[in-house]
C-alpha atoms as a PDB file:
ATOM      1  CA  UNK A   1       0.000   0.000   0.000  1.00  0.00           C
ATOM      2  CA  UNK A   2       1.348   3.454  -1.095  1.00  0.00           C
ATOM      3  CA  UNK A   3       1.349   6.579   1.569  1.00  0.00           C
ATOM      4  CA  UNK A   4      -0.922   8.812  -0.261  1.00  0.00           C
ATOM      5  CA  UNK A   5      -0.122  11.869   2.447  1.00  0.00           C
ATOM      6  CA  UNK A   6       0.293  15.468   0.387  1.00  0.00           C
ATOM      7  CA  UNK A   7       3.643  16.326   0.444  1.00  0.00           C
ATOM      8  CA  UNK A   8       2.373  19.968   2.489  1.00  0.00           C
ATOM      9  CA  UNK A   9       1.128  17.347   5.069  1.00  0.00           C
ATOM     10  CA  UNK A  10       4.597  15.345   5.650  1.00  0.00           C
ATOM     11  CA  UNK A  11       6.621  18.987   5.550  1.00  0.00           C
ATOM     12  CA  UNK A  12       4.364  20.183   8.368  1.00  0.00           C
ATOM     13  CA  UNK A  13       4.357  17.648  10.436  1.00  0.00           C
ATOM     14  CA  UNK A  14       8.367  17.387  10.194  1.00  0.00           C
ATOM     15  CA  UNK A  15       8.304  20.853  11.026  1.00  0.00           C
ATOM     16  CA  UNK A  16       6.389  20.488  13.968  1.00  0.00           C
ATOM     17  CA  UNK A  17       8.440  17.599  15.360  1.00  0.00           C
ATOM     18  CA  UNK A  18      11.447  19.603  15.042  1.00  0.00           C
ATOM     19  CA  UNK A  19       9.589  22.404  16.973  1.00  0.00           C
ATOM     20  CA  UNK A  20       8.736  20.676  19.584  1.00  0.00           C
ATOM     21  CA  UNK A  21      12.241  18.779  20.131  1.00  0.00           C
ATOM     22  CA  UNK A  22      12.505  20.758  23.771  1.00  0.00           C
ATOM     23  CA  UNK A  23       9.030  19.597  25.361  1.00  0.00           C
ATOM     24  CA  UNK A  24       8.751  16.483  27.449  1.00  0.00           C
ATOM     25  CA  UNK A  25       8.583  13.176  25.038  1.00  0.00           C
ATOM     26  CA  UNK A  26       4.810  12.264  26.430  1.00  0.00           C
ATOM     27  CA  UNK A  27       3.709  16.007  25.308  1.00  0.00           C
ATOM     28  CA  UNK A  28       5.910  15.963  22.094  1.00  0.00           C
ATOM     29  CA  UNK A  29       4.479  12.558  20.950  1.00  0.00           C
ATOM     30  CA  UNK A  30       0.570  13.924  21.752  1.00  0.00           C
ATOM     31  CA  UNK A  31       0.651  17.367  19.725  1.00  0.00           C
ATOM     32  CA  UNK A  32       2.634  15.389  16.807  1.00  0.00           C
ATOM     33  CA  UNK A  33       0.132  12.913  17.171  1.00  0.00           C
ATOM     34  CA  UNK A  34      -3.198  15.015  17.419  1.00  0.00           C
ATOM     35  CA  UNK A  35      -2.191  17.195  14.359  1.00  0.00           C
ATOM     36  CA  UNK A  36      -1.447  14.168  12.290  1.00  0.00           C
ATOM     37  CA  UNK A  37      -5.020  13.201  13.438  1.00  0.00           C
ATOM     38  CA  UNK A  38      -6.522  16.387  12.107  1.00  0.00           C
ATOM     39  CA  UNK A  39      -4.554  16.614   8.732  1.00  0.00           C
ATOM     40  CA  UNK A  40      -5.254  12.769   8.220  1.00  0.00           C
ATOM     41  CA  UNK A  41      -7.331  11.419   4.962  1.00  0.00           C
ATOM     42  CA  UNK A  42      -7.262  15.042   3.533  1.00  0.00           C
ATOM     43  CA  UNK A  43      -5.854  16.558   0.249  1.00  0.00           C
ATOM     44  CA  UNK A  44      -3.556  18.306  -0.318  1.00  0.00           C
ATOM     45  CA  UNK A  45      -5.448  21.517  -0.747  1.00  0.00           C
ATOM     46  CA  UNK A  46      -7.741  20.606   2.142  1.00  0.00           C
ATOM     47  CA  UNK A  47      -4.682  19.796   4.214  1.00  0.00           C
ATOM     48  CA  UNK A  48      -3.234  23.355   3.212  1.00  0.00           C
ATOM     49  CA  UNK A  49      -6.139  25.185   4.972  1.00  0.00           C
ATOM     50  CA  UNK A  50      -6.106  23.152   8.038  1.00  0.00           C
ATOM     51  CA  UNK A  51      -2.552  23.733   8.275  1.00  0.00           C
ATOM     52  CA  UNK A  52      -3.248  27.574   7.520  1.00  0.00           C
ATOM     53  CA  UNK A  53      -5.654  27.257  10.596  1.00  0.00           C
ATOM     54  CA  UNK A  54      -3.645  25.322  12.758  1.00  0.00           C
ATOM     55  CA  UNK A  55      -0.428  28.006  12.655  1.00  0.00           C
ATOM     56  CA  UNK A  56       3.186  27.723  12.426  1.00  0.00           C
ATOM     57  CA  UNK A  57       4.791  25.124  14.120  1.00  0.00           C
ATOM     58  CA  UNK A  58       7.605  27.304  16.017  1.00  0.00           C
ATOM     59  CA  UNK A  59       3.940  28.786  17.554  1.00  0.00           C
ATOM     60  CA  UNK A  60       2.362  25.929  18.302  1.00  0.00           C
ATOM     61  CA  UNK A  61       5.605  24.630  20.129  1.00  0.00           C
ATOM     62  CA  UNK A  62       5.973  28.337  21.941  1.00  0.00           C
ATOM     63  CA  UNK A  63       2.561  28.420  22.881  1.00  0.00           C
ATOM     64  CA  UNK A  64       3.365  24.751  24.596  1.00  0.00           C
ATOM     65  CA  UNK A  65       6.301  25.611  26.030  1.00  0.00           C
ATOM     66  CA  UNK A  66       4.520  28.581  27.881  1.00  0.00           C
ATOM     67  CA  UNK A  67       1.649  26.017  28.511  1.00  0.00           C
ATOM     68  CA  UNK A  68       4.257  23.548  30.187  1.00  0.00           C
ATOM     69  CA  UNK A  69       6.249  26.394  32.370  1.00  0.00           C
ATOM     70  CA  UNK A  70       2.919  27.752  33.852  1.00  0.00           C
ATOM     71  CA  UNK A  71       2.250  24.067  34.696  1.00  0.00           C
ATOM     72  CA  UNK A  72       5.205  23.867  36.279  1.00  0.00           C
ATOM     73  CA  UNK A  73       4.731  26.777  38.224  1.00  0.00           C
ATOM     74  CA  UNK A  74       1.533  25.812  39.306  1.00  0.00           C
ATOM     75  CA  UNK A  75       2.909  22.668  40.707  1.00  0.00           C
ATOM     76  CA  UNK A  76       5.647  23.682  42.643  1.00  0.00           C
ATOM     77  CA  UNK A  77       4.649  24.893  45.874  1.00  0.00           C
ATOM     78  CA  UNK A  78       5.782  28.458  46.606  1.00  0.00           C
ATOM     79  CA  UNK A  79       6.297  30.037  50.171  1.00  0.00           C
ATOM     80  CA  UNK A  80       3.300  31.649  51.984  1.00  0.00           C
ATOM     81  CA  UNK A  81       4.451  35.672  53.222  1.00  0.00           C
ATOM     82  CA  UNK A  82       5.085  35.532  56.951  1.00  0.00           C
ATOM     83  CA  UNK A  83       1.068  35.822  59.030  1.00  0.00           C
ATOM     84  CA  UNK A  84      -0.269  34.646  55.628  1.00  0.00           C
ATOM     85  CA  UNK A  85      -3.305  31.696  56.328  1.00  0.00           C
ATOM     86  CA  UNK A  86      -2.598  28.662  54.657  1.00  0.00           C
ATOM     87  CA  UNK A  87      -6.303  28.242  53.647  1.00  0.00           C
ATOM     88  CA  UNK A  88      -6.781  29.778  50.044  1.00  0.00           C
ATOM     89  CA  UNK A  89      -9.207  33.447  50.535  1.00  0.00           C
ATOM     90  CA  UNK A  90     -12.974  32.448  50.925  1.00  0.00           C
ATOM     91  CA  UNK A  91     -14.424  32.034  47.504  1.00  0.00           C
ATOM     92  CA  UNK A  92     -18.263  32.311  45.629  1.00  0.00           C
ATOM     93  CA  UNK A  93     -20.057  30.372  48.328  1.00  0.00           C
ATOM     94  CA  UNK A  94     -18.404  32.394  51.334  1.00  0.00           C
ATOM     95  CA  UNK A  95     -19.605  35.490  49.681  1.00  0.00           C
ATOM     96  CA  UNK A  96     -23.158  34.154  49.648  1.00  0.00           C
ATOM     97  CA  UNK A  97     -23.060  33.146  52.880  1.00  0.00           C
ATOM     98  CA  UNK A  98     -21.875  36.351  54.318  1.00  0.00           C
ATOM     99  CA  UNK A  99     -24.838  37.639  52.363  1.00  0.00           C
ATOM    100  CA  UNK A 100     -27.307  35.542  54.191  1.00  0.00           C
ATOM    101  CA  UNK A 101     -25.804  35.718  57.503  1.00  0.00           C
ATOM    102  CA  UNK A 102     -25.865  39.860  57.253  1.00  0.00           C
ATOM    103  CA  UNK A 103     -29.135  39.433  56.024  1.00  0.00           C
ATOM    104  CA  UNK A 104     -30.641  36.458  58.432  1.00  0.00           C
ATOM    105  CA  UNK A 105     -28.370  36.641  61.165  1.00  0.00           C
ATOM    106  CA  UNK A 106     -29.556  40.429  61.907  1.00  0.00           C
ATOM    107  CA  UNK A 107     -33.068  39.579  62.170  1.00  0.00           C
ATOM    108  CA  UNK A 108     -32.486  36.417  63.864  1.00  0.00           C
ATOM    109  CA  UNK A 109     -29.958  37.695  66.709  1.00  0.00           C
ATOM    110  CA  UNK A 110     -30.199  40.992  66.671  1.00  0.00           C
ATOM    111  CA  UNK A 111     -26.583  42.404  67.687  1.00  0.00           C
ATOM    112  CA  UNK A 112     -24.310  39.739  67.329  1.00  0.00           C
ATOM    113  CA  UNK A 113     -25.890  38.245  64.240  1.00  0.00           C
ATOM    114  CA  UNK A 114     -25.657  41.750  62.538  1.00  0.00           C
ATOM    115  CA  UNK A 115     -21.496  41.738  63.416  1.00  0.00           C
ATOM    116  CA  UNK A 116     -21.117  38.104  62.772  1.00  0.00           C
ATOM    117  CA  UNK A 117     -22.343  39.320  59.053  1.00  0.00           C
ATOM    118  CA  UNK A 118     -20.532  42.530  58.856  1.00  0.00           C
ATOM    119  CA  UNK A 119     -17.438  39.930  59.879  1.00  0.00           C
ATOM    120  CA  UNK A 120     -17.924  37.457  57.233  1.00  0.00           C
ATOM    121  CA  UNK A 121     -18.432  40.707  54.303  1.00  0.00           C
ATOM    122  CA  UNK A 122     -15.366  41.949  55.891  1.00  0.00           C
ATOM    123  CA  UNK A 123     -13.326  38.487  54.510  1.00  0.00           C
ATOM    124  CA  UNK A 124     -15.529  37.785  51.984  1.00  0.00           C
ATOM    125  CA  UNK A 125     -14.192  38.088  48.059  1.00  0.00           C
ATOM    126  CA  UNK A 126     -17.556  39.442  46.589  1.00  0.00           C
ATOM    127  CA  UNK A 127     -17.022  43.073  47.584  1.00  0.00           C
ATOM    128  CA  UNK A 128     -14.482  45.755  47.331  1.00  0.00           C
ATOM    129  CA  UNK A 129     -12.974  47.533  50.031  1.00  0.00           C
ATOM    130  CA  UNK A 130     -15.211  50.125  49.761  1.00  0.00           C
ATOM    131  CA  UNK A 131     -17.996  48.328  49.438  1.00  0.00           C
ATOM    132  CA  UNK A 132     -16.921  46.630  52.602  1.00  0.00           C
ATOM    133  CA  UNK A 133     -16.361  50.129  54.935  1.00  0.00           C
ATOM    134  CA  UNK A 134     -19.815  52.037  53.472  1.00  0.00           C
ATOM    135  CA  UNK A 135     -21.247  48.583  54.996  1.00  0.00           C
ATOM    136  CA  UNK A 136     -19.773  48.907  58.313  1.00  0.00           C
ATOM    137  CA  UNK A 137     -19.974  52.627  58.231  1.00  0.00           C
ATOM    138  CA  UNK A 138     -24.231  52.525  56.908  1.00  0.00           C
ATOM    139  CA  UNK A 139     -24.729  49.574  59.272  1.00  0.00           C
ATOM    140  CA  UNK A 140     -23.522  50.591  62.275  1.00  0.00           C
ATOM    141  CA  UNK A 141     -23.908  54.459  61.567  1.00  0.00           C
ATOM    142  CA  UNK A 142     -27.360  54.378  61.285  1.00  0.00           C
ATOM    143  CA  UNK A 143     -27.914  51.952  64.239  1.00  0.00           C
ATOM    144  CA  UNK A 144     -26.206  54.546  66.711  1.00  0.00           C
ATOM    145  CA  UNK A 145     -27.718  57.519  65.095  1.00  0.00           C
ATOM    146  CA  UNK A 146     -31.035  55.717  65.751  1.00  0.00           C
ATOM    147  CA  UNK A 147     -30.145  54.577  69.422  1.00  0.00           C
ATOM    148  CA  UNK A 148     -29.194  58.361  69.718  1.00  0.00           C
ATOM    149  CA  UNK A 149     -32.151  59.459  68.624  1.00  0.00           C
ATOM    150  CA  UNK A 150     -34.440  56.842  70.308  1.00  0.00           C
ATOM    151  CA  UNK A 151     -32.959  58.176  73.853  1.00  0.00           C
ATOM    152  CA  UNK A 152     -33.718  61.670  72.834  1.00  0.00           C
ATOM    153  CA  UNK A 153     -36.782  61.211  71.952  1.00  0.00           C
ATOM    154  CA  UNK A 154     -37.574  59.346  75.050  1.00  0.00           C
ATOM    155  CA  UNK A 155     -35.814  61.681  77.672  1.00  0.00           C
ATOM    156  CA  UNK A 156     -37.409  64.345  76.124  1.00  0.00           C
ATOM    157  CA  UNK A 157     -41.173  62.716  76.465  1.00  0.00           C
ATOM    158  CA  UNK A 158     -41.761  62.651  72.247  1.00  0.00           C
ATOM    159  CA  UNK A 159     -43.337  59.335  71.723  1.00  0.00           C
ATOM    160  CA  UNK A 160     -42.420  57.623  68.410  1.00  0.00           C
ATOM    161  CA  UNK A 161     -38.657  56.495  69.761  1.00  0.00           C
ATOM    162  CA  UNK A 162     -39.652  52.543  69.253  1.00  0.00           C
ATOM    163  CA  UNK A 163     -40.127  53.305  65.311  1.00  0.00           C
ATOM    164  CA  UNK A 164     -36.713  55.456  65.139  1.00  0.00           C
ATOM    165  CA  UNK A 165     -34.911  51.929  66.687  1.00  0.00           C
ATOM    166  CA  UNK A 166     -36.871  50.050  64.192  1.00  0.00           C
ATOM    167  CA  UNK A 167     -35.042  51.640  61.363  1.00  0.00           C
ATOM    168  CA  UNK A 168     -31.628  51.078  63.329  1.00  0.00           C
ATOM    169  CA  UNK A 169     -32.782  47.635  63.639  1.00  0.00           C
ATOM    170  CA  UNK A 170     -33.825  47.028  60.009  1.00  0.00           C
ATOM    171  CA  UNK A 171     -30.681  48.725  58.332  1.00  0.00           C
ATOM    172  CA  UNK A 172     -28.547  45.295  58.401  1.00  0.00           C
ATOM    173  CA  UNK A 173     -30.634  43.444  56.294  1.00  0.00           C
ATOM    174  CA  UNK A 174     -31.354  46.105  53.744  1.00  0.00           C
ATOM    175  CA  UNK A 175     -27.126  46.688  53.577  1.00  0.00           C
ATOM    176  CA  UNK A 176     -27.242  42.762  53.199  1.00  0.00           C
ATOM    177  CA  UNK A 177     -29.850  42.682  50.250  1.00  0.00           C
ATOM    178  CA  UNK A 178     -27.738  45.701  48.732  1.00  0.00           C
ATOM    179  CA  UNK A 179     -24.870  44.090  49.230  1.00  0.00           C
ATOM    180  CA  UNK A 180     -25.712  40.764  48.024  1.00  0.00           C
ATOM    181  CA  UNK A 181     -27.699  42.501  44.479  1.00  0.00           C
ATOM    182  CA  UNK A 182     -24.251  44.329  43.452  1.00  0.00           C
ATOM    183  CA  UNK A 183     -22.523  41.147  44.444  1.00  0.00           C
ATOM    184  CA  UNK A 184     -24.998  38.726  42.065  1.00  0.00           C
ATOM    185  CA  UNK A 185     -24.610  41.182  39.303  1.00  0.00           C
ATOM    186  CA  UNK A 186     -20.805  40.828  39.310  1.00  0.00           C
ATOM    187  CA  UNK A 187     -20.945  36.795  39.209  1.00  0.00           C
ATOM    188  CA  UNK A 188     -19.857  37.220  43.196  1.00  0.00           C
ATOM    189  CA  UNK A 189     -16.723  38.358  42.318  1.00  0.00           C
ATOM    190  CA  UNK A 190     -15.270  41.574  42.960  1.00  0.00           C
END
């Protein structure tokens, strides 16, 4: 049986294992083999503009090179800064659930659920740092102005003081919801 392979076919793929003399043998011998894969059974003309798709051989074995090193680099285990946590930064579900803890956690146990939350925004990746201080500074801002103003009110005999601490009371849950809306329209990532 006669090797009908176009003669573009045979001079790319000689190319390419030249190219790609540097890269580890198992990696060599898959790219050789997957591009003789794609250029197999065609003409030559059909095997010209797959090879005009697939690029030039010193890129393909660049772009595997730079493939291989970032593996590598990935791999090796690289020293954590001095006070760093071992534990990679909370991710997509942490940010929800700093969400629903500001949000539930408020309503449910009033004072300490409302700083547990405004804890878990603090380390959670959803939000920027701003983000982060106009919630601490809305939350608890607005709780002491309305504490404030509730005692005023009540020293000074002007009825109304249990709606003002109402507010004050309701203000971690609404910075939750706000919080977790700009979040959710970001994909939960800041």
């Amino acid at each position: 049986m006669t090797d009908t392979t176009p003669e573009v076919t045979t001079a790319y793929l000689a190319r390419l294992d030249s190219e790609l003399d540097q890269l580890p043998a198992d990696l060599h011998r898959d790219i050789v083999a997957g591009v003789e894969e794609e250029l197999q059974g065609l003409d030559a003309e059909s095997a010209a503009a797959r090879i005009e798709q697939l690029g030039d051989p010193a890129f393909i074995a660049a772009e595997a090179r730079t493939g291989t090193a970032t593996e590598a680099r990935a791999e090796k285990p690289t020293a954590a800064p001095l006070g760093a946590p071992d534990a990679p930064p909370p991710g997509r579900a942490f940010s929800i659930a700093a969400a629903v803890v500001l949000i539930a956690g408020s309503l449910l146990v009033p004072v300490v659920g409302a700083l547990a939350g405004l804890l878990f925004v603090s380390q959670a990746q959803a939000w920027t740092r701003r983000e982060k201080a106009a919630a601490w500074l809305a939350s608890v801002g607005v709780a002491l102005l309305a504490l404030a103003s509730a005692a005023l009110m009540s020293s000074s005999g002007v009825g109304g003081g249990h709606l003002v601490l109402l507010v004050g009371y309701l203000v971690f849950p609404v910075v939750g919801i706000v919080l977790a809306v700009r979040a959710h329209r970001r994909g939960w990532r800041a």
